[in-house]
Protein backbone atom coordinates (compact mmCIF):
# COMPACT_ATOMS: atom_id res chain seq x y z
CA UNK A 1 123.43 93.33 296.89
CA UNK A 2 120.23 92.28 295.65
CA UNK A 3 118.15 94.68 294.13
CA UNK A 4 115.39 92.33 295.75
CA UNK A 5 112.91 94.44 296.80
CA UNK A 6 114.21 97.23 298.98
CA UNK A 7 111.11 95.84 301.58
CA UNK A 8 112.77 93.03 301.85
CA UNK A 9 116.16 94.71 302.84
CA UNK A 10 113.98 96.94 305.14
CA UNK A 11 113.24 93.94 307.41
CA UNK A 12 116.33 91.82 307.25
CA UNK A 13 117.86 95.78 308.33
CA UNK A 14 115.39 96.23 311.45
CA UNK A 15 115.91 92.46 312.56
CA UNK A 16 119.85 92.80 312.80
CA UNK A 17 118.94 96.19 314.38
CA UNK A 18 116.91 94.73 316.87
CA UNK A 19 119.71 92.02 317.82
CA UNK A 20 122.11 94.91 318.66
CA UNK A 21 119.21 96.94 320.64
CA UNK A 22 119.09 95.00 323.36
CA UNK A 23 122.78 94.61 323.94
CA UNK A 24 123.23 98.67 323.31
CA UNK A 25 120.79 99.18 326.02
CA UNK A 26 122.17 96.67 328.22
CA UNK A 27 125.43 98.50 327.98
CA UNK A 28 123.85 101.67 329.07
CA UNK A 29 122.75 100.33 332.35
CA UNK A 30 118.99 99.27 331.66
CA UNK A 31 118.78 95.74 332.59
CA UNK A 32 117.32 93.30 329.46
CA UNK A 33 113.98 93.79 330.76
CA UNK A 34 113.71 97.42 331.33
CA UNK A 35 114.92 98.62 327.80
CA UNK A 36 112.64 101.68 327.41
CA UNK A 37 110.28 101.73 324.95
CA UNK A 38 111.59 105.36 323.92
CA UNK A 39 114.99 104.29 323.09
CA UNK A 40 113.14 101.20 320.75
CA UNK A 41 111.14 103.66 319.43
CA UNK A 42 113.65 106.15 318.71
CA UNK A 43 115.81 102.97 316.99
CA UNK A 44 113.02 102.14 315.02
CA UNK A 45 112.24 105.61 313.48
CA UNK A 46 116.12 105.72 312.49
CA UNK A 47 115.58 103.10 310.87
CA UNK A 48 112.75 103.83 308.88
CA UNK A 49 114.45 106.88 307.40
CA UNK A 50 117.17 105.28 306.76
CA UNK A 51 115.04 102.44 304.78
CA UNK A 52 112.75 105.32 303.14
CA UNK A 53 116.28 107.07 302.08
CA UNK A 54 117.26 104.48 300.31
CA UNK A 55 114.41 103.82 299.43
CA UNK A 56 113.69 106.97 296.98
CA UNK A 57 117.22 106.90 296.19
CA UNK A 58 116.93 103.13 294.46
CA UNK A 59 113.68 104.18 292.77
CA UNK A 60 114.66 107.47 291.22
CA UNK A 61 117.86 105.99 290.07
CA UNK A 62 115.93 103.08 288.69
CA UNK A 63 113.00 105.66 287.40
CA UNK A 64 116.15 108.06 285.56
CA UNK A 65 117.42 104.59 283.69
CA UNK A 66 113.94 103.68 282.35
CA UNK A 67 113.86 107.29 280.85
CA UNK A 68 117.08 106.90 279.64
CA UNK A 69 116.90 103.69 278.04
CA UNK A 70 113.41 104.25 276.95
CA UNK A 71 111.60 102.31 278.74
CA UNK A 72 107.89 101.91 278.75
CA UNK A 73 106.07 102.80 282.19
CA UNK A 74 109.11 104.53 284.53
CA UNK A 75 106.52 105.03 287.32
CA UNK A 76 106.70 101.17 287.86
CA UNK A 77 110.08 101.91 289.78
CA UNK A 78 108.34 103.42 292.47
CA UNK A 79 106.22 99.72 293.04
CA UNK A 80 107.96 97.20 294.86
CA UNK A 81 106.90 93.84 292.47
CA UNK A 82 106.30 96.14 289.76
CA UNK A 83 109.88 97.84 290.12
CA UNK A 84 111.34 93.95 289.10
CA UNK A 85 109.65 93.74 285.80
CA UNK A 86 110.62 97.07 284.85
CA UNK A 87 114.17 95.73 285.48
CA UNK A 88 113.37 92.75 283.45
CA UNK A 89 111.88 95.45 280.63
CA UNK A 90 115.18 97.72 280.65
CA UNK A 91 117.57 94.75 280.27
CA UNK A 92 115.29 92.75 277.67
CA UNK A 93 114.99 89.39 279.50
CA UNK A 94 111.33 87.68 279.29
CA UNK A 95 108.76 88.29 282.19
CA UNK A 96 108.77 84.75 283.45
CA UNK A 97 112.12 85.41 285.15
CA UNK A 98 110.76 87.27 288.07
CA UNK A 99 109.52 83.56 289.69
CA UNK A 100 113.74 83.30 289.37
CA UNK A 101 113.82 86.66 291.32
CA UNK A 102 111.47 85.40 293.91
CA UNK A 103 114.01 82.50 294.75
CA UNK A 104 116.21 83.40 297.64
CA UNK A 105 119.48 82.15 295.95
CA UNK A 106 118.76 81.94 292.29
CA UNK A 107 117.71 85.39 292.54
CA UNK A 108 121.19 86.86 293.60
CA UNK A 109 122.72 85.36 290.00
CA UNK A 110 119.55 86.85 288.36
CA UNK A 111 119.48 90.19 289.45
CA UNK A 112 123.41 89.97 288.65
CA UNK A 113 122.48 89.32 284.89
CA UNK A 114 120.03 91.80 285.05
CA UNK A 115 121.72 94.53 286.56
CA UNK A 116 124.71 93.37 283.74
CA UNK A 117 122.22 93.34 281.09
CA UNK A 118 121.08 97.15 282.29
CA UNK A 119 124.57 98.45 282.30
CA UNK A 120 124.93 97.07 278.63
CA UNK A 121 121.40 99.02 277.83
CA UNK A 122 123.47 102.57 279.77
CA UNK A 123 126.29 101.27 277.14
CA UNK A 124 128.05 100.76 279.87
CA UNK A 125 130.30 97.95 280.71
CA UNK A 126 128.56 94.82 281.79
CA UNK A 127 130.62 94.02 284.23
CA UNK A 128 129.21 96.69 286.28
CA UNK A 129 126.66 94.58 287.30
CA UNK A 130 128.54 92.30 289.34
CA UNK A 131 129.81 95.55 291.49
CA UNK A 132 126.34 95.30 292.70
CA UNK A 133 127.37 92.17 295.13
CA UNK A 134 130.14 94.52 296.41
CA UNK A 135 128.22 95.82 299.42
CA UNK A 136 129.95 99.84 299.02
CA UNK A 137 129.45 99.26 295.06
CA UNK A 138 126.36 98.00 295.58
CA UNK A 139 124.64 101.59 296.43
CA UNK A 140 126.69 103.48 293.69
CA UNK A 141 126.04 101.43 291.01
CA UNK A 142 121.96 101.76 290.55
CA UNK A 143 123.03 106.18 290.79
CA UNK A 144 126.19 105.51 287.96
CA UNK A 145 124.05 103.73 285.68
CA UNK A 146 121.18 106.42 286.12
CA UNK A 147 123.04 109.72 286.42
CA UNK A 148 126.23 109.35 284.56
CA UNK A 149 126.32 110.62 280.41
């Protein structure tokens, strides 16, 4: 799963939210155009918690491996741009790859070598960065790497 920018994810979530809405609330009896802007608005706010959940949990885990590996700057986890060059930092790969993390599908091999590359600096296995396109693995891996000894 990425580790694009969690922004990114955010918005690609609330669109595939937003194509179930409207179905959901047809189901419930409210015909397509009287979908009450309560129940959207109530959808929405799920949804931003959920997003801000994951969120924190992507940034502490990210801030915890900086510390851990030594990492100049931790705080840069908690900045979405920023958060991708601290990646780049942790796993030793030059600065010019994050124009190959803004590419939609040259960034999902990248952030594959990174997140490899990161396990190796945890001295773990680097094969643990491929879980990461494992959609379950994909949210465990970023708190193993981080929180494990």
């Amino acid at each position: 799963m990425k580790r694009r920018a969690p922004v990114l994810k955010g918005i690609c979530l609330l669109l595939a939210a937003f194509t179930v809405l409207i179905p959901a609330a047809t189901a419930l009896g409210f015909q397509r155009d009287e979908v009450p802007t309560a129940f959207l608005g109530a959808m929405l706010g799920v949804m931003f918690l959920v997003i801000a959940v994951f969120y924190v949990y992507f940034s502490l885990a990210l801030q915890t491996i900086a510390k851990k590996t030594n990492a100049e700057n931790a705080w840069l986890a908690w900045i979405p741009i920023a958060n991708i060059i601290l990646m780049l930092n942790i796993a030793k790969k030059p600065l010019w790859w994050i124009i190959l993390c803004l590419i939609p599908l040259v960034s999902i091999v990248i952030f594959i070598i990174v997140w490899m590359a990161i396990a190796e600096a945890r001295g773990k296995p680097g094969w643990w960065g491929i879980l990461l396109i494992v959609p379950v693995f994909g949210l465990i891996v970023p708190g193993y790497l981080a929180w494990s000894d």
